[in-house]
Protein backbone atom coordinates (compact mmCIF):
# COMPACT_ATOMS: atom_id res chain seq x y z
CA UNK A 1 10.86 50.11 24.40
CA UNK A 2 8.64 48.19 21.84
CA UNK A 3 9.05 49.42 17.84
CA UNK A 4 7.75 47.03 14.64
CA UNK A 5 9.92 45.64 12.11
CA UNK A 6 8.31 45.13 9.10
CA UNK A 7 5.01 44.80 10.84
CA UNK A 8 6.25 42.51 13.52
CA UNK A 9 6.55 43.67 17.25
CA UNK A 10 9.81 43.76 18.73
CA UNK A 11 10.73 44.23 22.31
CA UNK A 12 14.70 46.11 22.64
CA UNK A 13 16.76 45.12 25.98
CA UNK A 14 14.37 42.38 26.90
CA UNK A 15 16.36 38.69 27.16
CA UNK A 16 15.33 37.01 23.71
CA UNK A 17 13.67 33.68 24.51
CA UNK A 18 11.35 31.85 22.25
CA UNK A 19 8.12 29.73 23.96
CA UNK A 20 10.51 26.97 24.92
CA UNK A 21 13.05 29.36 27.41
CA UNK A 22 16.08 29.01 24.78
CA UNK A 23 17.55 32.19 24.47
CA UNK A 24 18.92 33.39 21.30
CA UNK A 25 20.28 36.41 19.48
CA UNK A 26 18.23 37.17 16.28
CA UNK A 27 19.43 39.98 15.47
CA UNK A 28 22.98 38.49 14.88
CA UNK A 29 21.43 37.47 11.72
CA UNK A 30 19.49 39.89 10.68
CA UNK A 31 16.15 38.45 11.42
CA UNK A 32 15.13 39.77 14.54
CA UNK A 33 11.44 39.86 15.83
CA UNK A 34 10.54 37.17 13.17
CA UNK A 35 8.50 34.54 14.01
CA UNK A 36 10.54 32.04 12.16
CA UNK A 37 13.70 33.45 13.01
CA UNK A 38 12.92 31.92 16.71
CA UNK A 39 12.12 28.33 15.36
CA UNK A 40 15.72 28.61 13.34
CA UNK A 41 17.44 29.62 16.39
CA UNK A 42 15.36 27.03 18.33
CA UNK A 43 16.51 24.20 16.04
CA UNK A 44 19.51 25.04 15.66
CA UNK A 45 19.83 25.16 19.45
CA UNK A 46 17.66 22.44 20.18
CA UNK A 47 20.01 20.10 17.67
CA UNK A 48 22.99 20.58 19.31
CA UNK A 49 21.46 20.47 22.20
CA UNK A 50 20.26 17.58 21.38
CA UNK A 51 23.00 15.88 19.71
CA UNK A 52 25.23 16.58 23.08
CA UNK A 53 22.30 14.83 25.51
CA UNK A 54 21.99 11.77 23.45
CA UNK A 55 25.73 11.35 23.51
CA UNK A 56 25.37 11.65 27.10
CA UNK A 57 22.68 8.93 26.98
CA UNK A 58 24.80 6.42 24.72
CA UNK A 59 26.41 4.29 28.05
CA UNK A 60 22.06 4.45 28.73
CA UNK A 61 20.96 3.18 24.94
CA UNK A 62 21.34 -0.40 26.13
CA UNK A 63 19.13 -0.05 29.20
CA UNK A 64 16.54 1.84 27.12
CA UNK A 65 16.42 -0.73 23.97
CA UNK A 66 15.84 -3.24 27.30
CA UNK A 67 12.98 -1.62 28.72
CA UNK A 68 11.17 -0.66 25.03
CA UNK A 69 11.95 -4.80 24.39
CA UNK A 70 10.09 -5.33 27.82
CA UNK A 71 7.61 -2.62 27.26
CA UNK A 72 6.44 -4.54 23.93
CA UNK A 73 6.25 -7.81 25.58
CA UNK A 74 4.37 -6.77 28.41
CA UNK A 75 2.19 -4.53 25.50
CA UNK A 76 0.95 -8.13 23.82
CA UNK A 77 0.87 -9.79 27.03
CA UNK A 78 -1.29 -7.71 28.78
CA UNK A 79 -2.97 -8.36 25.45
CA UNK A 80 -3.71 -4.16 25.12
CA UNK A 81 -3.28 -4.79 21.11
CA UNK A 82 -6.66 -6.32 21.42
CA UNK A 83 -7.87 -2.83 22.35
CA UNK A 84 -5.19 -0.13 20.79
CA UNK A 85 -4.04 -2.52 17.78
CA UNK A 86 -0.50 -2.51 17.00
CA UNK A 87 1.49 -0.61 18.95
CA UNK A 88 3.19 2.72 17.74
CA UNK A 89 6.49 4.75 18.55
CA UNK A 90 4.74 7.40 20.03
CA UNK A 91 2.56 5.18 22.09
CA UNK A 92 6.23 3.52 23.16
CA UNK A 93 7.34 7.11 23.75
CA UNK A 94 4.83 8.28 26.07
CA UNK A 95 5.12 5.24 28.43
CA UNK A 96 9.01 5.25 28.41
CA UNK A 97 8.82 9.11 29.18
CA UNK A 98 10.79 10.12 26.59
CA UNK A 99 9.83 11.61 22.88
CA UNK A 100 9.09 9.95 20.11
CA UNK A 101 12.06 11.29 18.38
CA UNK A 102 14.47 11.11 21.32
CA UNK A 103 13.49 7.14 21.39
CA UNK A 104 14.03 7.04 17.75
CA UNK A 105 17.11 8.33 17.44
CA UNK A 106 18.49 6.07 21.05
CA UNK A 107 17.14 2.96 19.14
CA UNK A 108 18.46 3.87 15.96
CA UNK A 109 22.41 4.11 17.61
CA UNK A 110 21.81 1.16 19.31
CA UNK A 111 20.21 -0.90 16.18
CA UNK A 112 20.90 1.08 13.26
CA UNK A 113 17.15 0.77 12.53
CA UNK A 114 14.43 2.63 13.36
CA UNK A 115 11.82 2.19 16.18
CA UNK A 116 9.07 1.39 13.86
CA UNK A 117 11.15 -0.90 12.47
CA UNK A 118 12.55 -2.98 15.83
CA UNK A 119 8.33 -2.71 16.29
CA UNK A 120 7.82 -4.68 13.41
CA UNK A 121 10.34 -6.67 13.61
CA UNK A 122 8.95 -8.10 17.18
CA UNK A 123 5.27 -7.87 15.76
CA UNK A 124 6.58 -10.55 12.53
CA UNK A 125 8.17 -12.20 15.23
CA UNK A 126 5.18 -12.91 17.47
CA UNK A 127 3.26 -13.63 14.09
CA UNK A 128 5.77 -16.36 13.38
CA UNK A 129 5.44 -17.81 17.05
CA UNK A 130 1.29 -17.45 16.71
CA UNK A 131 1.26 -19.14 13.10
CA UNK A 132 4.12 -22.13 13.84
CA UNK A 133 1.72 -23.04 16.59
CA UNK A 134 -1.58 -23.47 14.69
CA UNK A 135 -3.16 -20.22 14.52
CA UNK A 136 -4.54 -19.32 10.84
CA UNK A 137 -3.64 -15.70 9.00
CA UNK A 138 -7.10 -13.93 10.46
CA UNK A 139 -6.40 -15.59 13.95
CA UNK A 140 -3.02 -14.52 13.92
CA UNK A 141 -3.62 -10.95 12.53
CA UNK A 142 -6.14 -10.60 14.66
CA UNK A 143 -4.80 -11.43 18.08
CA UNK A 144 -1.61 -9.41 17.13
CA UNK A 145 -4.21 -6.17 16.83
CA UNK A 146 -4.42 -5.88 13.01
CA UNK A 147 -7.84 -4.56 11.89
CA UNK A 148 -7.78 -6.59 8.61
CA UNK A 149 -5.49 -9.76 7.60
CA UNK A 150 -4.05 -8.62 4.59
CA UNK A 151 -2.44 -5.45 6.89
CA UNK A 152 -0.50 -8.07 8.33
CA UNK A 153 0.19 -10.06 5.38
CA UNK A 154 1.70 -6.64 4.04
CA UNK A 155 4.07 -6.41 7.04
CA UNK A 156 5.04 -9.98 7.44
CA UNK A 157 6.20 -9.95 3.74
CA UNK A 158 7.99 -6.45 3.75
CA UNK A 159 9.86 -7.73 6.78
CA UNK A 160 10.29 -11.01 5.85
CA UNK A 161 10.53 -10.73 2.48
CA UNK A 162 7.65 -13.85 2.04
CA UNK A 163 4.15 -14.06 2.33
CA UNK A 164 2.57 -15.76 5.73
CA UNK A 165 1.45 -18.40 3.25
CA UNK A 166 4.92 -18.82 2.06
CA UNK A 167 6.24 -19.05 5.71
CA UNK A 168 4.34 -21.75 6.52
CA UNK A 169 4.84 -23.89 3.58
CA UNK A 170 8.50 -23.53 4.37
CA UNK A 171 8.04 -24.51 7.84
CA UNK A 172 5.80 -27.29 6.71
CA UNK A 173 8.61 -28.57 4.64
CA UNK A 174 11.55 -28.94 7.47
């Protein structure tokens, strides 16, 4: 019933599922009772898989780029940035219910960015809002849950393409 394969147990005539329940047939290729055999069948599984659920979820994208929109604004109103900093995908995830990955790639067909980046985005965006109103770099790094200024500096001009500084001097000049 049980025999090793190059020092690896193998059960014969038991169903072949790996720790996530997705059966597979290992020995179709050759690699049977091999630890990494099961995480190649499991991705390639899991990616079709995959691929076939989030084309289910497409008519759903809209209504889940809606609620992570609302999920950030409610993030810096309830002002938790104050206490978590800036908010991350997998933070996002967790309270959507859904993996970081699976939320990445729905935000990324609706988009064509990435989550990180429609997070930035919105954080630049608040920073614009906090800075055209009279709030200084520290003040406005600060309250958007930055540990240190120049983090958001670094942000607002890869997004932007200018510094804060630069921002405001433009807005100064309208």
């Amino acid at each position: 019933d049980k025999f090793t394969l190059r020092n690896k147990p193998f059960r014969i005539g038991h169903d072949r599922r790996d720790a996530a329940g997705v059966a597979g047939d290992n020995q179709a290729d050759g690699l049977a009772g091999y630890p990494g055999a099961l995480l190649k069948q499991k991705r390639l599984h899991d990616g079709s898989h995959y691929l076939r659920q989030l084309s289910k979820e497409d008519r759903a994208s809209s209504d889940l780029l809606k609620r992570f929109h609302q999920l950030l604004r409610d993030y810096y109103l309830e002002e938790r940035q104050l206490d978590l900093g800036v908010p991350s995908v997998r933070y996002c995830a967790g309270v959507l219910a859904y993996s970081a990955r699976y939320l990445g790639d729905v935000i990324h067909r609706a988009t064509g960015g990435t989550a990180i980046g429609y997070i930035h985005s919105f954080v630049v965006e608040q920073g614009k809002n906090l800075l055209m109103n009279g709030h200084n770099i520290n003040e406005t790094a600060r309250l958007l849950g930055f540990d240190y200024p120049h983090h958001f500096t670094r942000l607002f001009k890869k997004v932007t393409g200018i510094t804060p500084t630069d921002f405001l001097g433009n807005q100064r000049k309208k």
